[in-house]
Structure formats: structure tokens, C-alpha cells
C-alpha atoms as a PDB file:
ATOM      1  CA  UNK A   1       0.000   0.000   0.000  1.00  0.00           C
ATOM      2  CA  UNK A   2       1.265   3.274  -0.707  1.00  0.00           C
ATOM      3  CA  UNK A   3       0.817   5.416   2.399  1.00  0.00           C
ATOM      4  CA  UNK A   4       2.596   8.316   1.078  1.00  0.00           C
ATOM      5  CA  UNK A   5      -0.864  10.239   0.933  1.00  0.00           C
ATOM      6  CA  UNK A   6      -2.339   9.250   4.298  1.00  0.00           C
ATOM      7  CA  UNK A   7       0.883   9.873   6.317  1.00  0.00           C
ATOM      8  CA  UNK A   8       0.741  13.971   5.729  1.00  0.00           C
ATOM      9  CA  UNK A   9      -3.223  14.221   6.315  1.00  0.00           C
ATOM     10  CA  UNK A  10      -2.043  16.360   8.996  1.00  0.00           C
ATOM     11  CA  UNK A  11      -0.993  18.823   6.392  1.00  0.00           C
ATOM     12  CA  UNK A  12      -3.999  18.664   4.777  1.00  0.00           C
ATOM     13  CA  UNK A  13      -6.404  20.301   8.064  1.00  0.00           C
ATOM     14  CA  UNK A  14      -8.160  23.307   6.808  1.00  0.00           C
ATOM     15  CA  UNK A  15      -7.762  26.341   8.430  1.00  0.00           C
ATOM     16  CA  UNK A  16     -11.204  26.063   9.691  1.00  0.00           C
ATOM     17  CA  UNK A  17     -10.518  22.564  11.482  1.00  0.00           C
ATOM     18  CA  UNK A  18      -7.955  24.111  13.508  1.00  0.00           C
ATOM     19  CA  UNK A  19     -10.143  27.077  15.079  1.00  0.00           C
ATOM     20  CA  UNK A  20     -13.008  24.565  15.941  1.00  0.00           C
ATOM     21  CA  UNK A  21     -10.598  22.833  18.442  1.00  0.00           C
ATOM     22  CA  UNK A  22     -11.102  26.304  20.209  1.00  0.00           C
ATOM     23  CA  UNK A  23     -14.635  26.215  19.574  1.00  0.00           C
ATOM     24  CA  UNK A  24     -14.753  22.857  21.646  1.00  0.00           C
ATOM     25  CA  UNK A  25     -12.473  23.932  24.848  1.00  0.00           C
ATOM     26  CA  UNK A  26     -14.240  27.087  24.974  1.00  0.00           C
ATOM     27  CA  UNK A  27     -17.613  24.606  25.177  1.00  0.00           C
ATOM     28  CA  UNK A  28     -15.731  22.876  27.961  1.00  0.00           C
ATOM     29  CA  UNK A  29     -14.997  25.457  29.720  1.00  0.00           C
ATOM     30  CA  UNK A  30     -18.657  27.048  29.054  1.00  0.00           C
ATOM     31  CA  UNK A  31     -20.366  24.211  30.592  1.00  0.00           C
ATOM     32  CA  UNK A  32     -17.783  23.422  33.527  1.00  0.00           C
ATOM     33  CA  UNK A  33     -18.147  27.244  34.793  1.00  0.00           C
ATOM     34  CA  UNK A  34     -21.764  26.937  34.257  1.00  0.00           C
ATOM     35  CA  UNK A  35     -22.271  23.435  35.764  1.00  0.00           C
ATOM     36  CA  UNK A  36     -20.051  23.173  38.726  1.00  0.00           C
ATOM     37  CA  UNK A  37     -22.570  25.832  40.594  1.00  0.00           C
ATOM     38  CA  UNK A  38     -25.132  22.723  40.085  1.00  0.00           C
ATOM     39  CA  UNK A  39     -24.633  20.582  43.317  1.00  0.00           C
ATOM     40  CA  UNK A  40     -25.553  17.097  43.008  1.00  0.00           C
ATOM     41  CA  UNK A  41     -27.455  16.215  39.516  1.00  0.00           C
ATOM     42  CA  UNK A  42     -29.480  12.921  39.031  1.00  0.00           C
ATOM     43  CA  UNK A  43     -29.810  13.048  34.776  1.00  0.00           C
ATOM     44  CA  UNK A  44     -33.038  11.872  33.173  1.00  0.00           C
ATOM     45  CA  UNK A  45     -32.940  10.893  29.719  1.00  0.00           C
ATOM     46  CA  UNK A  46     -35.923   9.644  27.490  1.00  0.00           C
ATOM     47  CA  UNK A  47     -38.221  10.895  24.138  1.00  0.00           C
ATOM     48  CA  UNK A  48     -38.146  14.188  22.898  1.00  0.00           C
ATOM     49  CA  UNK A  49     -41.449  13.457  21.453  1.00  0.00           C
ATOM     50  CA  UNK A  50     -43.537  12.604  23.731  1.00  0.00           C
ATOM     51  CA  UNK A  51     -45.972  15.463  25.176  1.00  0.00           C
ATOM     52  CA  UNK A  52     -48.068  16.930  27.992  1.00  0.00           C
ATOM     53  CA  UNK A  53     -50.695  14.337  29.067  1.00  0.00           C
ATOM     54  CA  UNK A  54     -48.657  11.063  27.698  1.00  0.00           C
ATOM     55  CA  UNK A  55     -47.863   8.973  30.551  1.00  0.00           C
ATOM     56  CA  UNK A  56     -44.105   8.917  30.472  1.00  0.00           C
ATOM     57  CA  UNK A  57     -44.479  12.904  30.372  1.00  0.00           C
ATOM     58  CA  UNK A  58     -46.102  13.042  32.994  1.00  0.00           C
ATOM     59  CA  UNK A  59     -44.286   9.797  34.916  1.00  0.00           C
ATOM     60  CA  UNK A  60     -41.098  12.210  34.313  1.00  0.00           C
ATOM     61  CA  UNK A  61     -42.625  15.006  35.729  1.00  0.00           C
ATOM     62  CA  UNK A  62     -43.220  13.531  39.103  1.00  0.00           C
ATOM     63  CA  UNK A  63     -39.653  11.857  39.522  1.00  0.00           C
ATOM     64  CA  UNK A  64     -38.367  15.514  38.603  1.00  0.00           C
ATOM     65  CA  UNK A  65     -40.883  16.933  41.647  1.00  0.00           C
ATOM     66  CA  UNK A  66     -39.412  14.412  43.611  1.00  0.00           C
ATOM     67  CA  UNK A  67     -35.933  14.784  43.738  1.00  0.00           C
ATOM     68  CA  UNK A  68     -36.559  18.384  44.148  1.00  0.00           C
ATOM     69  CA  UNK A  69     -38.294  17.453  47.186  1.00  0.00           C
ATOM     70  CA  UNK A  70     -35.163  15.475  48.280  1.00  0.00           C
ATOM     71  CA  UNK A  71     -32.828  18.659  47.558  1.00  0.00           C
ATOM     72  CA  UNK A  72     -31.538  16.627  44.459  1.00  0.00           C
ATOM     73  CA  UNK A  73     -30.929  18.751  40.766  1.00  0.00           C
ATOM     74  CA  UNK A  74     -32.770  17.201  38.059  1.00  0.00           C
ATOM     75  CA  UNK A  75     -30.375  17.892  35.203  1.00  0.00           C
ATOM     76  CA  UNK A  76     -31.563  16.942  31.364  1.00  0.00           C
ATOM     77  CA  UNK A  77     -30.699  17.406  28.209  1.00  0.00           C
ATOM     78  CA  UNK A  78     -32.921  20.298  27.955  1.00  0.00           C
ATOM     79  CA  UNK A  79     -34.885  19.737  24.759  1.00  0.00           C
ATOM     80  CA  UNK A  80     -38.469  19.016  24.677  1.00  0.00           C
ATOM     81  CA  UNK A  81     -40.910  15.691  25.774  1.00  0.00           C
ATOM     82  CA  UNK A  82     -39.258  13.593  28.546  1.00  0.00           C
ATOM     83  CA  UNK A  83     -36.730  15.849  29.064  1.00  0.00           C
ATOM     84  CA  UNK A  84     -39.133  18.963  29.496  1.00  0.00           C
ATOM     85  CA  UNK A  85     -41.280  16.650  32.059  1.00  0.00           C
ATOM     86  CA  UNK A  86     -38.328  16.125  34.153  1.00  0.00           C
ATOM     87  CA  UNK A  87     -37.069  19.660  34.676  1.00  0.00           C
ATOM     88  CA  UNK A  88     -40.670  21.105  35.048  1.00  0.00           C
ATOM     89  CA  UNK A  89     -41.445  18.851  38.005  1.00  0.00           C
ATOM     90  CA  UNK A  90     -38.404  20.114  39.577  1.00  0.00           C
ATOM     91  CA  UNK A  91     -39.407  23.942  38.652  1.00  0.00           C
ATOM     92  CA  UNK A  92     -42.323  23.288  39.687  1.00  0.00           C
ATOM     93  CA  UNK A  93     -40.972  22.568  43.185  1.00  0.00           C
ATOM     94  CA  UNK A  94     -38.845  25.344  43.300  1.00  0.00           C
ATOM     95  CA  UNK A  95     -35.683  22.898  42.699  1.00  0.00           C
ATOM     96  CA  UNK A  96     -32.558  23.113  40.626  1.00  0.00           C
ATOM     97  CA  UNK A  97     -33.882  22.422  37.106  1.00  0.00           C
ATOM     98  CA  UNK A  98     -30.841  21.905  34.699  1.00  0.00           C
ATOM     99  CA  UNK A  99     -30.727  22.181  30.849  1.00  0.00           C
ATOM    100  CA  UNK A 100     -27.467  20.945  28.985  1.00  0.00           C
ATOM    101  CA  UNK A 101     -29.116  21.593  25.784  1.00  0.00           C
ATOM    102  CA  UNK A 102     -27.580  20.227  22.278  1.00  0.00           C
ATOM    103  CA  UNK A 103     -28.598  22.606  19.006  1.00  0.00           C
ATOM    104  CA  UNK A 104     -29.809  20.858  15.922  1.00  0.00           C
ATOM    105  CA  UNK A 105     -32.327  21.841  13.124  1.00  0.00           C
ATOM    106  CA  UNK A 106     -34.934  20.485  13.957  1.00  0.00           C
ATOM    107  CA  UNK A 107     -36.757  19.008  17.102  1.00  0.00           C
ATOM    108  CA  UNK A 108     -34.824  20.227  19.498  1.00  0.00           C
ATOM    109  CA  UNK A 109     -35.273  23.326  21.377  1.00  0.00           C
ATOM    110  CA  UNK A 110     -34.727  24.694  25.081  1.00  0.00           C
ATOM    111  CA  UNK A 111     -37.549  24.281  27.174  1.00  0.00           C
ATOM    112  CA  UNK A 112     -38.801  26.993  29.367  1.00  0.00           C
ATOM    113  CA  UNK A 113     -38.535  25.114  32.840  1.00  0.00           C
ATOM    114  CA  UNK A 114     -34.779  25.707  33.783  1.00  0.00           C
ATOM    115  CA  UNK A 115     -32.607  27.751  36.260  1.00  0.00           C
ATOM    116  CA  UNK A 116     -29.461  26.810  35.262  1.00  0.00           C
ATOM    117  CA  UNK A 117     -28.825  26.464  31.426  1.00  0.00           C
ATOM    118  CA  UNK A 118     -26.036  25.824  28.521  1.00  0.00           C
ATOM    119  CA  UNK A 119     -26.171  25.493  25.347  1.00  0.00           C
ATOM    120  CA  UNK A 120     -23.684  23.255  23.320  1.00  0.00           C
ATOM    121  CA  UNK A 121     -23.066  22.400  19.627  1.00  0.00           C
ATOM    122  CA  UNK A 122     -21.079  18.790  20.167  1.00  0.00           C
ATOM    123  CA  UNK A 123     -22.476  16.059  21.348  1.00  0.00           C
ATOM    124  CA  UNK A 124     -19.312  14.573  22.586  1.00  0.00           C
ATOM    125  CA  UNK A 125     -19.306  17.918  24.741  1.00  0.00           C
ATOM    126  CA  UNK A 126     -22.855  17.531  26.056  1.00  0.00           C
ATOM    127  CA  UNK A 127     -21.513  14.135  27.087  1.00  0.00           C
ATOM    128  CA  UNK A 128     -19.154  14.468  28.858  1.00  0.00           C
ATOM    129  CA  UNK A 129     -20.991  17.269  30.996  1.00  0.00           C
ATOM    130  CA  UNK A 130     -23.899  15.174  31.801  1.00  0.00           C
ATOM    131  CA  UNK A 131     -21.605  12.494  33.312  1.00  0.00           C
ATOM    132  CA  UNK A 132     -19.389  14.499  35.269  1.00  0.00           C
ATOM    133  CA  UNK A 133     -21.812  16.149  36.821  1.00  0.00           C
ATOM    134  CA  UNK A 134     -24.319  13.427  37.788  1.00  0.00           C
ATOM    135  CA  UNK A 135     -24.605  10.920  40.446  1.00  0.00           C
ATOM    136  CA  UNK A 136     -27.252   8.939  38.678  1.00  0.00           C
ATOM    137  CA  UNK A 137     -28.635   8.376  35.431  1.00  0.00           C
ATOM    138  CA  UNK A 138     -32.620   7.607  35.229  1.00  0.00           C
ATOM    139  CA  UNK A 139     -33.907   6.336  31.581  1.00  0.00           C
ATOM    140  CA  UNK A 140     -37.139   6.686  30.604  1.00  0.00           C
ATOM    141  CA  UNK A 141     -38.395   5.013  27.492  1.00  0.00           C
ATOM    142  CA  UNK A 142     -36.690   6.770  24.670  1.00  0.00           C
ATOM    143  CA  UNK A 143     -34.828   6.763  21.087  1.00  0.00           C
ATOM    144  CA  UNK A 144     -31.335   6.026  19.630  1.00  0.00           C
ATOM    145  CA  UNK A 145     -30.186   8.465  21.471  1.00  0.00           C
ATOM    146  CA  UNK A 146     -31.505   7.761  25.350  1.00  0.00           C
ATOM    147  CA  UNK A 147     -30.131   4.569  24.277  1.00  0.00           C
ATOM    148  CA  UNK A 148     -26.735   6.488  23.501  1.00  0.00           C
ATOM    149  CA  UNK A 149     -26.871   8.014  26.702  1.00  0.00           C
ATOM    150  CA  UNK A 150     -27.240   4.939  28.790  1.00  0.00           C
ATOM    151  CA  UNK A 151     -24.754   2.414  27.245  1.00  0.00           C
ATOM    152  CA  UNK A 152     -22.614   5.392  27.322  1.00  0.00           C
ATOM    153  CA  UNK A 153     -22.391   5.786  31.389  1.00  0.00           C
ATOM    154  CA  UNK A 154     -22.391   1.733  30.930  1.00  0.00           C
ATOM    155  CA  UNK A 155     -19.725   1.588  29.221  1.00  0.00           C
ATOM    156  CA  UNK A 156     -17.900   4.013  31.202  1.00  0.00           C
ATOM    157  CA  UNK A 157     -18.496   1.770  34.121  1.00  0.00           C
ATOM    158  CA  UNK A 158     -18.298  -1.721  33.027  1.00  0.00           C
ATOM    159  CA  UNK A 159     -14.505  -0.507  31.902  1.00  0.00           C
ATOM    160  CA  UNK A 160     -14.102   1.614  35.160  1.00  0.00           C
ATOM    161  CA  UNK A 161     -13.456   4.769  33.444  1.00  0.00           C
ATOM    162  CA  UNK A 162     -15.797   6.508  36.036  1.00  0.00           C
ATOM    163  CA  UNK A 163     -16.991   5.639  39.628  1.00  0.00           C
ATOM    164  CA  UNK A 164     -20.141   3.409  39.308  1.00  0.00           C
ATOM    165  CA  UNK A 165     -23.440   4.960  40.131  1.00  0.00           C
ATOM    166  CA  UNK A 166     -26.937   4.242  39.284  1.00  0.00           C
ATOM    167  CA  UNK A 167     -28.420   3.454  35.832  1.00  0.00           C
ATOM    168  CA  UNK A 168     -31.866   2.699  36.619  1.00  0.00           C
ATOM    169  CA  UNK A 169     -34.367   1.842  33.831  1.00  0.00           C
ATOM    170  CA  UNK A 170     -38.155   3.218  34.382  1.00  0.00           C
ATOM    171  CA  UNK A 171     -40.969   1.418  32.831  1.00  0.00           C
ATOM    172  CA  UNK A 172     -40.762  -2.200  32.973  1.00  0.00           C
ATOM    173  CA  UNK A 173     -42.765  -3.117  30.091  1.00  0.00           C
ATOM    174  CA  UNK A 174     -40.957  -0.803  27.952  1.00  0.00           C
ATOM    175  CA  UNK A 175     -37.725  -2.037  28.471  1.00  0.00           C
ATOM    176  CA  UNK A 176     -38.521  -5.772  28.843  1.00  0.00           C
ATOM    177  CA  UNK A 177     -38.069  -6.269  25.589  1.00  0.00           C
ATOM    178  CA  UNK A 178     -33.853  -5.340  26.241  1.00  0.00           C
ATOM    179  CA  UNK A 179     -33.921  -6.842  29.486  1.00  0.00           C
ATOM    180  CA  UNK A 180     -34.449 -10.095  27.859  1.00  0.00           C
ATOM    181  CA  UNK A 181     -32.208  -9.533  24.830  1.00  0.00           C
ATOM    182  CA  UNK A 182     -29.215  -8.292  27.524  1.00  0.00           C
ATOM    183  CA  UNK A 183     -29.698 -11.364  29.570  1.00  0.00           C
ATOM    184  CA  UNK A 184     -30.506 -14.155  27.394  1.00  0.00           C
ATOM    185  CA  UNK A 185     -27.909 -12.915  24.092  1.00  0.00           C
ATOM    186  CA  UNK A 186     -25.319 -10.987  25.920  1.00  0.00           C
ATOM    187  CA  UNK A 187     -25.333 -12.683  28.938  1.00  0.00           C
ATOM    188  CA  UNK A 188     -25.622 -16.280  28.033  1.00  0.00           C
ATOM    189  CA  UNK A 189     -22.921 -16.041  25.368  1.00  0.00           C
ATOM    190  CA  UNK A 190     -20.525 -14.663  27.437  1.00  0.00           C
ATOM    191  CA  UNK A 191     -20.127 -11.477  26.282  1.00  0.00           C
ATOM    192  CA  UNK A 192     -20.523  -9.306  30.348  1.00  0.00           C
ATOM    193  CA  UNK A 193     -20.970 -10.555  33.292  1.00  0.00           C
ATOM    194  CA  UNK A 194     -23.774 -11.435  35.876  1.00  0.00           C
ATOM    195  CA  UNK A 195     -22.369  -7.780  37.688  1.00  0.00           C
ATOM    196  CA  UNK A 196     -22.707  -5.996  34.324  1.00  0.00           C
ATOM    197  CA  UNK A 197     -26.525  -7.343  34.443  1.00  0.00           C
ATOM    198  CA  UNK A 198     -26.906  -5.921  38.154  1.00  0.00           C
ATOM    199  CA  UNK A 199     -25.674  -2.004  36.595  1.00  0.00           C
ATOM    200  CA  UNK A 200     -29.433  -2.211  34.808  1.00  0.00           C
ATOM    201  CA  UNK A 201     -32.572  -2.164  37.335  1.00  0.00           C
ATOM    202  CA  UNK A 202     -35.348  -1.943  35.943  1.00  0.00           C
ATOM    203  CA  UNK A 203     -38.432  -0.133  38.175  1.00  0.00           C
ATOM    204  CA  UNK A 204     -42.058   1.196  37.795  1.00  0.00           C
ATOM    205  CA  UNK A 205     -42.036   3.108  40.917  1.00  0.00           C
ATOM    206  CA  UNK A 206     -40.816   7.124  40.728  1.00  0.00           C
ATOM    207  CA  UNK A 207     -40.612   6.856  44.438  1.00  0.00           C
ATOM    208  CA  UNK A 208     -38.314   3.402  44.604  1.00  0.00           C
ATOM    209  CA  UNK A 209     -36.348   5.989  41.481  1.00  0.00           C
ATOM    210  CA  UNK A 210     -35.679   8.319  44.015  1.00  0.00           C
ATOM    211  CA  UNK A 211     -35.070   6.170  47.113  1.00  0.00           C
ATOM    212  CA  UNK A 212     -32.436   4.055  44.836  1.00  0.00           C
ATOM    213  CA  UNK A 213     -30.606   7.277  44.358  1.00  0.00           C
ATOM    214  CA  UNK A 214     -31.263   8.767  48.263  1.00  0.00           C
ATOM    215  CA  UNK A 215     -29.451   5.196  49.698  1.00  0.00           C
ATOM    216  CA  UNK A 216     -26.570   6.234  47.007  1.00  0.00           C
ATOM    217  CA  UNK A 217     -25.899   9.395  47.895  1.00  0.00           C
ATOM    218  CA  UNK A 218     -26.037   8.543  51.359  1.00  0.00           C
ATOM    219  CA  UNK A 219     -23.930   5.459  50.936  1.00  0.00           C
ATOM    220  CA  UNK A 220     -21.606   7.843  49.319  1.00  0.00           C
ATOM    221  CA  UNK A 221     -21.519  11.130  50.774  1.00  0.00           C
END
């Protein structure tokens, strides 16, 4: 093979390439400023598009009332649906209501029930933000990307990259389906581990959410 022109891509970066690495620290830096005057944050993930009324909205709007109740920041990814259920509860309750919010053309845009706010373009950024800052993720039923979000922070654990905390699964008929799939494909074929199975709970309960997350904190405060 002759490497000749993939050895001196390097020379090849546009102009513009180079200034978007600035673009991305100053993001960094945007959302750590921003973010680290948060306290504790429990994320919730799940559809942007479901709406007022649907059950998961409004399932996601009482775990967000909740752990304001219990002093805990609901942080999301700001957009609309499960995301907008979750910080209103908190609002609602006069708790910290987070938005890391992601810009794309179409669907998504800020909600209106947040007290603390940024706005990112990278995804990778948005990332990284909602894990460092959280001490639990919550997934509601969702799209590619909740599922993104959640074998992301599995990931992360199972390899030990970051300090294990809760990945709890709401809405057992929902996720049944991947329950199943996890335990009887991944599972039986040797591909994690009986421990990597026990990362996943799944619950109904938005009270037994919260209380999962209260004996964590507490077990690690």
C-alpha cells in the first residue's frame, strides 16, 4: 500500500478545522463554569417526542418533583418531551432544574422550565458534561439516542473509566423487551458478566427511582 498520501493528512487540516478545536475547549470550559454551581445532579434521559398528558411525560414530571423534594438537581438534556417533564417537576418545586441543551435543526429546542442552562453544539461535549456532573442516570423510554446516553455511562463503568453509580431503567414493560435480549444474548454467550446485568434495574415506581438514588448518595456522601 502506498501510504505516502495518508501519512501527511495532517498537512492537509483546513484552516477552519484548527479554530473549531477552540470552539470545543471554549464549550468545555462554558459548561464546567456553568455546571459546577449545580450541586448534586441525578440526569433523566428519554423521548423528545412525547408530550403533555402522555404517561411517560407526565411519569417524568413527578420523579423531577421528587428529587426536588429530596434537595436533588434534576439535570436533562434540555430539549423538549421527557426531558421537558423532568425539569418542570423540579421547577415546579422550586428545585434546581438543569438544561445541557444540544442545538440541531430540527426538534430540538430549550424548554422553558430551567434555572441553570447551557447550550452546546457537540455532542461529545454535552456528554461528557452530563456524566461528570451526575450521580445517577434515570432512563425513561426513549430513542437512539436515550439509548446512547445509557450504554454510554455503561460503558464508562463496566470498563471503570468513572466511579459506578446508578443506571436505573423506568418502565418495565418498555424495556422488557432489552432486558431479555441483555440477559438471554449478551449474557448467556458470554459477552458481560452477571455484575454488568446488576448495573441495569429496571423499576415502575418514581418513588423506589428516588429512594435508589437517596441510599446512594447517602452510601456515598
Amino acid at each position: 500500500m502506498n501510504l505516502n498520501s495518508l501519512q501527511y493528512l495532517i498537512d492537509e487540516m483546513k484552516v477552519g478545522d484548527t479554530w473549531r478545536i477552540f470552539k470545543i475547549l471554549a464549550e468545555f470550559v462554558d459548561g464546567f463554569e456553568t455546571l459546577s454551581k449545580a450541586g448534586p445532579c441525578v440526569s433523566v434521559f428519554g423521548s423528545a417526542r412525547v408530550r403533555e398528558g402522555d404517561y411517560n411525560y407526565e411519569l417524568a414530571r413527578k420523579v423531577g418533583r421528587l428529587f426536588a423534594d429530596e434537595g436533588i438537581a434534576v439535570m436533562t438534556g434540555g430539549g423538549p418531551g421527557i426531558m421537558e417533564a423532568a425539569n418542570r417537576g423540579a421547577y415546579e418545586k422550586e428545585g434546581r432544574s438543569v438544561g445541557v441543551n444540544i442545538e440541531l435543526p430540527f426538534e430540538q429546542k430549550p424548554n422553558p422550565y430551567t434555572n441553570i442552562s447551557v447550550s452546546l453544539n457537540y455532542f461529545f461535549v454535552r456528554k461528557v458534561m452530563l456524566v461528570k456532573y451526575s450521580k445517577a442516570f434515570v432512563i425513561m423510554p426513549g430513542g437512539f439516542g436515550t439509548m446512547d446516553e445509557m450504554f454510554e455511562a455503561l460503558t464508562l463503568i463496566q470498563t471503570r473509566k468513572i466511579k459506578p453509580f446508578p443506571v436505573i431503567l423506568v418502565g418495565s414493560d418498555y424495556w422488557k423487551g432489552l432486558r431479555d435480549w441483555i440477559e438471554g444474548r449478551m449474557l448467556d454467550e458470554g459477552f458481560i458478566t452477571e455484575q454488568d446485568v446488576d448495573l441495569v434495574p429496571v423499576v415502575d415506581d418514581p418513588f423506589e427511582v428516588v429512594d435508589i438514588v437517596r441510599r446512594f448518595l447517602d452510601q456515598n456522601s
